[in-house]
Structure formats: C-alpha cells, structure tokens
Protein backbone atom coordinates (compact mmCIF):
# COMPACT_ATOMS: atom_id res chain seq x y z
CA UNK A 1 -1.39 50.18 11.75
CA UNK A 2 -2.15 49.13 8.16
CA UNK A 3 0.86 47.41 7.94
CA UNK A 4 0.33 45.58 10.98
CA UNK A 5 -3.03 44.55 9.83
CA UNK A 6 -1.75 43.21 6.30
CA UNK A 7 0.88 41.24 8.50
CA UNK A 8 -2.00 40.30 10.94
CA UNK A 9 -3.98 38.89 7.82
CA UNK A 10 -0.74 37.62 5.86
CA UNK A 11 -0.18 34.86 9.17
CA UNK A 12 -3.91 34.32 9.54
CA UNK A 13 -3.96 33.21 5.90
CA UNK A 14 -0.86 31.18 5.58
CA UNK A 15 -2.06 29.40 9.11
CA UNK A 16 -5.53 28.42 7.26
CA UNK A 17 -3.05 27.59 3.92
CA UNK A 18 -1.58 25.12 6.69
CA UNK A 19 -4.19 23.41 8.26
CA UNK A 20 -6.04 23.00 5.01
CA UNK A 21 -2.49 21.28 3.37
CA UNK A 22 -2.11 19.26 7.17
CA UNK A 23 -6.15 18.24 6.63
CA UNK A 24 -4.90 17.04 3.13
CA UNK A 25 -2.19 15.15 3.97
CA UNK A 26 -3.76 13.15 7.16
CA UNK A 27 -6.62 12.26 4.60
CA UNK A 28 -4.37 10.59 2.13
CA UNK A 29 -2.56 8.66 4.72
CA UNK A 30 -5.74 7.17 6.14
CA UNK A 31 -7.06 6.44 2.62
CA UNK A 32 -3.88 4.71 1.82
CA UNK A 33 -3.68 2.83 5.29
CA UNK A 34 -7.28 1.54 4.87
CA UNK A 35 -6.85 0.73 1.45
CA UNK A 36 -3.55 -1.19 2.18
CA UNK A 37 -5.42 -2.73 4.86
CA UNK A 38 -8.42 -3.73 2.83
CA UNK A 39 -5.80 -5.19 0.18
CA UNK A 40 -3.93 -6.84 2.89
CA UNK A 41 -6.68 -8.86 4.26
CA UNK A 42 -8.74 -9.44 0.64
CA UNK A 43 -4.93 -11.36 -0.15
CA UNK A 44 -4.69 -13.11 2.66
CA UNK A 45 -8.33 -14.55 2.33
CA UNK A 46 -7.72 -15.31 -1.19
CA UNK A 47 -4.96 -17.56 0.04
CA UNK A 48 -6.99 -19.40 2.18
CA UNK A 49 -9.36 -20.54 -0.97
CA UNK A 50 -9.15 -23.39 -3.02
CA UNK A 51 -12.26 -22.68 -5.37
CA UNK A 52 -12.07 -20.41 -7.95
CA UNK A 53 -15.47 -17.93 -7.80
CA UNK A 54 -14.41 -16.91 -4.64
CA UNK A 55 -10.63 -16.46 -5.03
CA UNK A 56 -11.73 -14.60 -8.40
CA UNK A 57 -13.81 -12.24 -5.88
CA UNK A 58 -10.69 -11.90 -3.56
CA UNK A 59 -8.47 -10.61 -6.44
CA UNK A 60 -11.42 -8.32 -7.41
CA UNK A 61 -11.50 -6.94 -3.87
CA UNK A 62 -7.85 -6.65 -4.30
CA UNK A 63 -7.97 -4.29 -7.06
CA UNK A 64 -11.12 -2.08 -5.44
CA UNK A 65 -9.16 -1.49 -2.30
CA UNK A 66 -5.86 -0.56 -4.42
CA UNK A 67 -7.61 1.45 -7.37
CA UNK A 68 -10.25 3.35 -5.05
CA UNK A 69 -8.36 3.64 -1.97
CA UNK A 70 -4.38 3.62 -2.06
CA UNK A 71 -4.20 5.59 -5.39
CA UNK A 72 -6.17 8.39 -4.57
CA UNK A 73 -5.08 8.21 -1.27
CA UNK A 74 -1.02 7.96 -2.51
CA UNK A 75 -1.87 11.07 -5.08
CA UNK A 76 -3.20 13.48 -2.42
CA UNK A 77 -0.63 12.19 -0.30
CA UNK A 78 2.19 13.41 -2.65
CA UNK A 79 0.26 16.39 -3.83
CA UNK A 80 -0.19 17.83 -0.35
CA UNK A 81 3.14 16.96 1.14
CA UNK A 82 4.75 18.66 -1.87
CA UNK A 83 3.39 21.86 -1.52
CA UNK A 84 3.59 21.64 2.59
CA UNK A 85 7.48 21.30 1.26
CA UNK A 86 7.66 23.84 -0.82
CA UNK A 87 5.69 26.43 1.28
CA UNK A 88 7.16 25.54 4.92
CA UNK A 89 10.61 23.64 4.96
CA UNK A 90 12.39 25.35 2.28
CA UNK A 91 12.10 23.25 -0.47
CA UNK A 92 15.78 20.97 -0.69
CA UNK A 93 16.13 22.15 3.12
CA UNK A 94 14.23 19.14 4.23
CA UNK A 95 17.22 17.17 3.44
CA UNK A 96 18.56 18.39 6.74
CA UNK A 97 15.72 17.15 8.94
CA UNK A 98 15.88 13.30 9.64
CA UNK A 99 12.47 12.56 10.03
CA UNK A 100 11.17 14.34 7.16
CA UNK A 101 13.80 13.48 4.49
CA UNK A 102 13.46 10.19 6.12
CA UNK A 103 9.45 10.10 5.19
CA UNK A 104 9.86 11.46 2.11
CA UNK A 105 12.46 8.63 1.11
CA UNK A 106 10.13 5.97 2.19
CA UNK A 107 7.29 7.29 0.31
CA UNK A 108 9.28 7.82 -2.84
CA UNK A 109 10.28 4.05 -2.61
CA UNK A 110 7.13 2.64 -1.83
CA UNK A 111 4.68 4.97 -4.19
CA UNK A 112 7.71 3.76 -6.94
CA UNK A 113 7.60 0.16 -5.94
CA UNK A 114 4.00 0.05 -5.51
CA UNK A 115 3.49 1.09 -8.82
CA UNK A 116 5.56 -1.27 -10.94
CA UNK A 117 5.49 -4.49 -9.05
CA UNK A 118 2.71 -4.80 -6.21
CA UNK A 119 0.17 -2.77 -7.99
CA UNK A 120 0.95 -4.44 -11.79
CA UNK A 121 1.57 -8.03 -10.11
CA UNK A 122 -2.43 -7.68 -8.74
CA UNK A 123 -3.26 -6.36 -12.39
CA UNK A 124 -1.97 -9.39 -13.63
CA UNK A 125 -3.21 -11.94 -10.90
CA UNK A 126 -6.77 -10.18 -11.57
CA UNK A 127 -6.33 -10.98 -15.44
CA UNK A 128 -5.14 -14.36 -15.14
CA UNK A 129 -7.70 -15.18 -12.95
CA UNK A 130 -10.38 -13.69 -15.21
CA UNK A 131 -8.95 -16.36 -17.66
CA UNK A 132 -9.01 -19.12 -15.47
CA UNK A 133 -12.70 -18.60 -15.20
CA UNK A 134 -13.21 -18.43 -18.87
CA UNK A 135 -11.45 -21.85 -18.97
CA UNK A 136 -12.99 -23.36 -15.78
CA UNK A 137 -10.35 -24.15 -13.93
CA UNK A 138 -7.39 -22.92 -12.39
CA UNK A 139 -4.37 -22.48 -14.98
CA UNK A 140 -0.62 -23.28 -14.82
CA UNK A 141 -0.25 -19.48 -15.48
CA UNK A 142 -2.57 -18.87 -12.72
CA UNK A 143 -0.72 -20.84 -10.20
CA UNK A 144 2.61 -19.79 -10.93
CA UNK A 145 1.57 -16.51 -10.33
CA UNK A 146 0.19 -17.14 -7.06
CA UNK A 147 3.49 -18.39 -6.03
CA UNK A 148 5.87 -15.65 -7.16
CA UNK A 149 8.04 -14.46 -4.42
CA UNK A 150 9.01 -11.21 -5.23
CA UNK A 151 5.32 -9.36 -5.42
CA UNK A 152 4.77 -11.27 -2.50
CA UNK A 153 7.73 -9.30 -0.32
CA UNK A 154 6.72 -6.52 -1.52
CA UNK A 155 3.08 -6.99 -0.90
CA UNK A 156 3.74 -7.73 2.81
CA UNK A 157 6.39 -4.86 3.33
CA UNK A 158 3.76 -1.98 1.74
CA UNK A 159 2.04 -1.82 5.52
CA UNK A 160 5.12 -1.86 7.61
CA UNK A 161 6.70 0.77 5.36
CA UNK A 162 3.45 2.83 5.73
CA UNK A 163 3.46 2.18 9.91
CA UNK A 164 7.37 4.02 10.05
CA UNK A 165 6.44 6.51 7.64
CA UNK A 166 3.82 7.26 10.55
CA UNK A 167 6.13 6.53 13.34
CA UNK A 168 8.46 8.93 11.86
CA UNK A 169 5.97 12.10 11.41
CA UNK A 170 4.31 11.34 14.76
CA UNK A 171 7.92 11.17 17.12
CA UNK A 172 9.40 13.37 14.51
CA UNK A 173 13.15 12.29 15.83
CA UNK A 174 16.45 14.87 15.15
CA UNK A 175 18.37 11.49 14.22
CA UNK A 176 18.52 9.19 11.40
CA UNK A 177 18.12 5.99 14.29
CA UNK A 178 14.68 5.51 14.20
CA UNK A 179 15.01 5.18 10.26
CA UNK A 180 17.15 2.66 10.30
CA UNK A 181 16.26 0.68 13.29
CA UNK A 182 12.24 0.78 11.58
CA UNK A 183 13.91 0.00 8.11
CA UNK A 184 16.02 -2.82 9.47
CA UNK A 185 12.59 -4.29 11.47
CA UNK A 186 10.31 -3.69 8.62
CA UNK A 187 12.09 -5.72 6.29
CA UNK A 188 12.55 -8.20 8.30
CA UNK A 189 8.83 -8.56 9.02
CA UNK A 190 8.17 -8.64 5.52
CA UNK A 191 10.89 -11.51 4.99
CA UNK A 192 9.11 -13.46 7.93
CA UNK A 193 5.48 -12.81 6.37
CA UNK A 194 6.83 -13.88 2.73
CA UNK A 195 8.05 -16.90 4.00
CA UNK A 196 5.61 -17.70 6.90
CA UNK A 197 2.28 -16.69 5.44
CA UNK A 198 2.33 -18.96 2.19
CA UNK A 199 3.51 -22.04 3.93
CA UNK A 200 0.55 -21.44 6.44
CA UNK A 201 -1.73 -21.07 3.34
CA UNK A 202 -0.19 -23.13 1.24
CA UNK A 203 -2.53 -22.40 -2.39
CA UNK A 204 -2.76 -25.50 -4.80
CA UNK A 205 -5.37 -26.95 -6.31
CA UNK A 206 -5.87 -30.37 -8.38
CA UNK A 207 -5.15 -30.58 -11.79
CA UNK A 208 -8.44 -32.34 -12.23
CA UNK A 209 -10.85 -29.75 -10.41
CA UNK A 210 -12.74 -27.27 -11.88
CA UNK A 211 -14.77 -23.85 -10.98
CA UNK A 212 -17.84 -26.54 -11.21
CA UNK A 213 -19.28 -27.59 -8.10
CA UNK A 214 -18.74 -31.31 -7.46
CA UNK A 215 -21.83 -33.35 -8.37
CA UNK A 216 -22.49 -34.44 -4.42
CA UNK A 217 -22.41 -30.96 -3.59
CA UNK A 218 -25.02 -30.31 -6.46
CA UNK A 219 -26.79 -32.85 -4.75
C-alpha cells in the first residue's frame, strides 16, 4: 500500500511538473507571436512614412515589441521546451518524431537567425535613425538601410516560420510532409512579401527635406 501511494504521488507530481512546463511553453509562444506581431505591423507603418519623428517612433516601437516581447518570450520558449525534452521524449529520441524534431529545427533556425540579422538589422536601423535626427534629416546611411534586402526576408519570414512551428505542435503529424510542404510555402510568402511590400511602400525621401516642418505647415 505504501508503495502504491509513493507511485500514486510520484504520477500526481510529474503530471503537475507537466502542466506547469506545457503552461510555460504556451506563454512564450504567445509572447513571441504578439511581439512578432507588434514588430510586424510597427515596420510596416514605418514604411508608409516619409517624415522622420514618426518613422523614428516606428523603429522605437520596433525595438519595444522585439526587446520586451519576442526575447523573453523566445527564452522561456527554449527554456521550457528543453526541459519538457529532457523529462518526457527522451532527450535525442525526439529525433524520431517528425513533428517535434521538426519544431525544434525551426526554432533553432529562427531564434539563430533572429538574433544575428533581424534583431541586429533593427538595432542598427534604430541607431541610424537616432542619427538622422541629430542631423535633421534623413541620411544616405539611413536610407540604404531601409532598403537592404536581406533583413527584409528575414523580417517577413519570422511570422510564417512561427505559424508552422504552431501548425506542427497543434496537428502533431507522424510524417515529415507537413514540414516541408509549410517550409516550401513559408518561404515563398516571405519572397512575395520582400518583394511586394516595399514596392507598395516604396520609402524615399528628398534630399532637400528635413525633420523640420515646412514653413506653410508652420503656418
């Protein structure tokens, strides 16, 4: 009877040990799909301005949704799914499970790529910009920045990334299709975006203009 109890206890504990590390892990992905959201929409208004206060306000958004939202988020995220792992799919076993390796891969490239060339490209915009204001108009630094394709595609393939890294946990599939099929589609939206999205909003501004207000809109 005691031993049944300790066994009773044992699976009552590692279930809480469970829901706690599932609790955990759903938090970080909606912190990091809100704040990839947030940054998402904070770039795509900043290409739709052509004055510099409020494009410097954009990029300042940018960095509050990416610093107080998709890092934390991304940390937990890694920290919880770790240890849910370790503790429940046998460590290297997960290999052998489509969906999971699957997620894992995807977050492993994105957290990586996130972190030395969308999250550092924003860094930069946010400086450059800083310096544009000092100066009073937009730089040639400035603007080639803006236009830099690479940040860009990655920028725009962070939130289809994150939607099959969803799609995979939710349908949980026994074959590596899904994976590919979403990998193939999610680049390919991001492509479509990169190209699309700037052309729609195309961001330029005269040499001549400055942060200043004109002097008929002073008037």
């Amino acid at each position: 009877m005691a031993a049944q109890g300790r066994t009773t206890n044992d699976a009552q504990e590692k279930q809480v040990d469970y829901s706690l590390l599932k609790f955990l892990h759903i938090l970080g992905a909606i912190l990091i799909g809100g704040g990839l959201i947030g940054v998402w929409m904070a770039d795509l208004r900043s290409r739709q301005l052509t004055e510099l206060a409020p494009f410097a306000e954009a990029v300042r958004n940018i960095a509050v949704f990416y610093d107080g939202l998709v890092v934390p988020g991304a940390v937990l995220l890694l920290a919880s799914g770790s240890w849910l792992i370790v503790s429940y799919y046998g460590g290297w076993g997960f290999l052998q499970i489509p969906w999971l390796a699957g997620m894992i891969f995807l977050f492993a490239f994105e957290f990586i790529e996130g972190n030395t060339v969308t999250r550092l490209y924003f860094q930069r915009l946010r400086r450059l910009t800083r310096a544009a204001l000092a100066a009073g108009s937009i730089t040639p630094e400035l603007r080639r920045a803006r236009g830099e394709t690479l940040p860009t595609f990655t920028h725009f393939l962070d939130l289809p990334m994150l939607f099959l890294i969803i799609a995979l946990g939710a349908m949980r599939p026994t074959s590596w299709t899904l994976f590919l099929i979403g990998s193939a589609a999610a680049l390919a939206l991001a492509t479509l975006f990169t190209i699309a999205i700037p052309r729609l909003y195309p961001w330029q501004q005269a040499e001549g203009e400055t942060a200043e207000p004109s002097r008929s809109q002073a008037k």
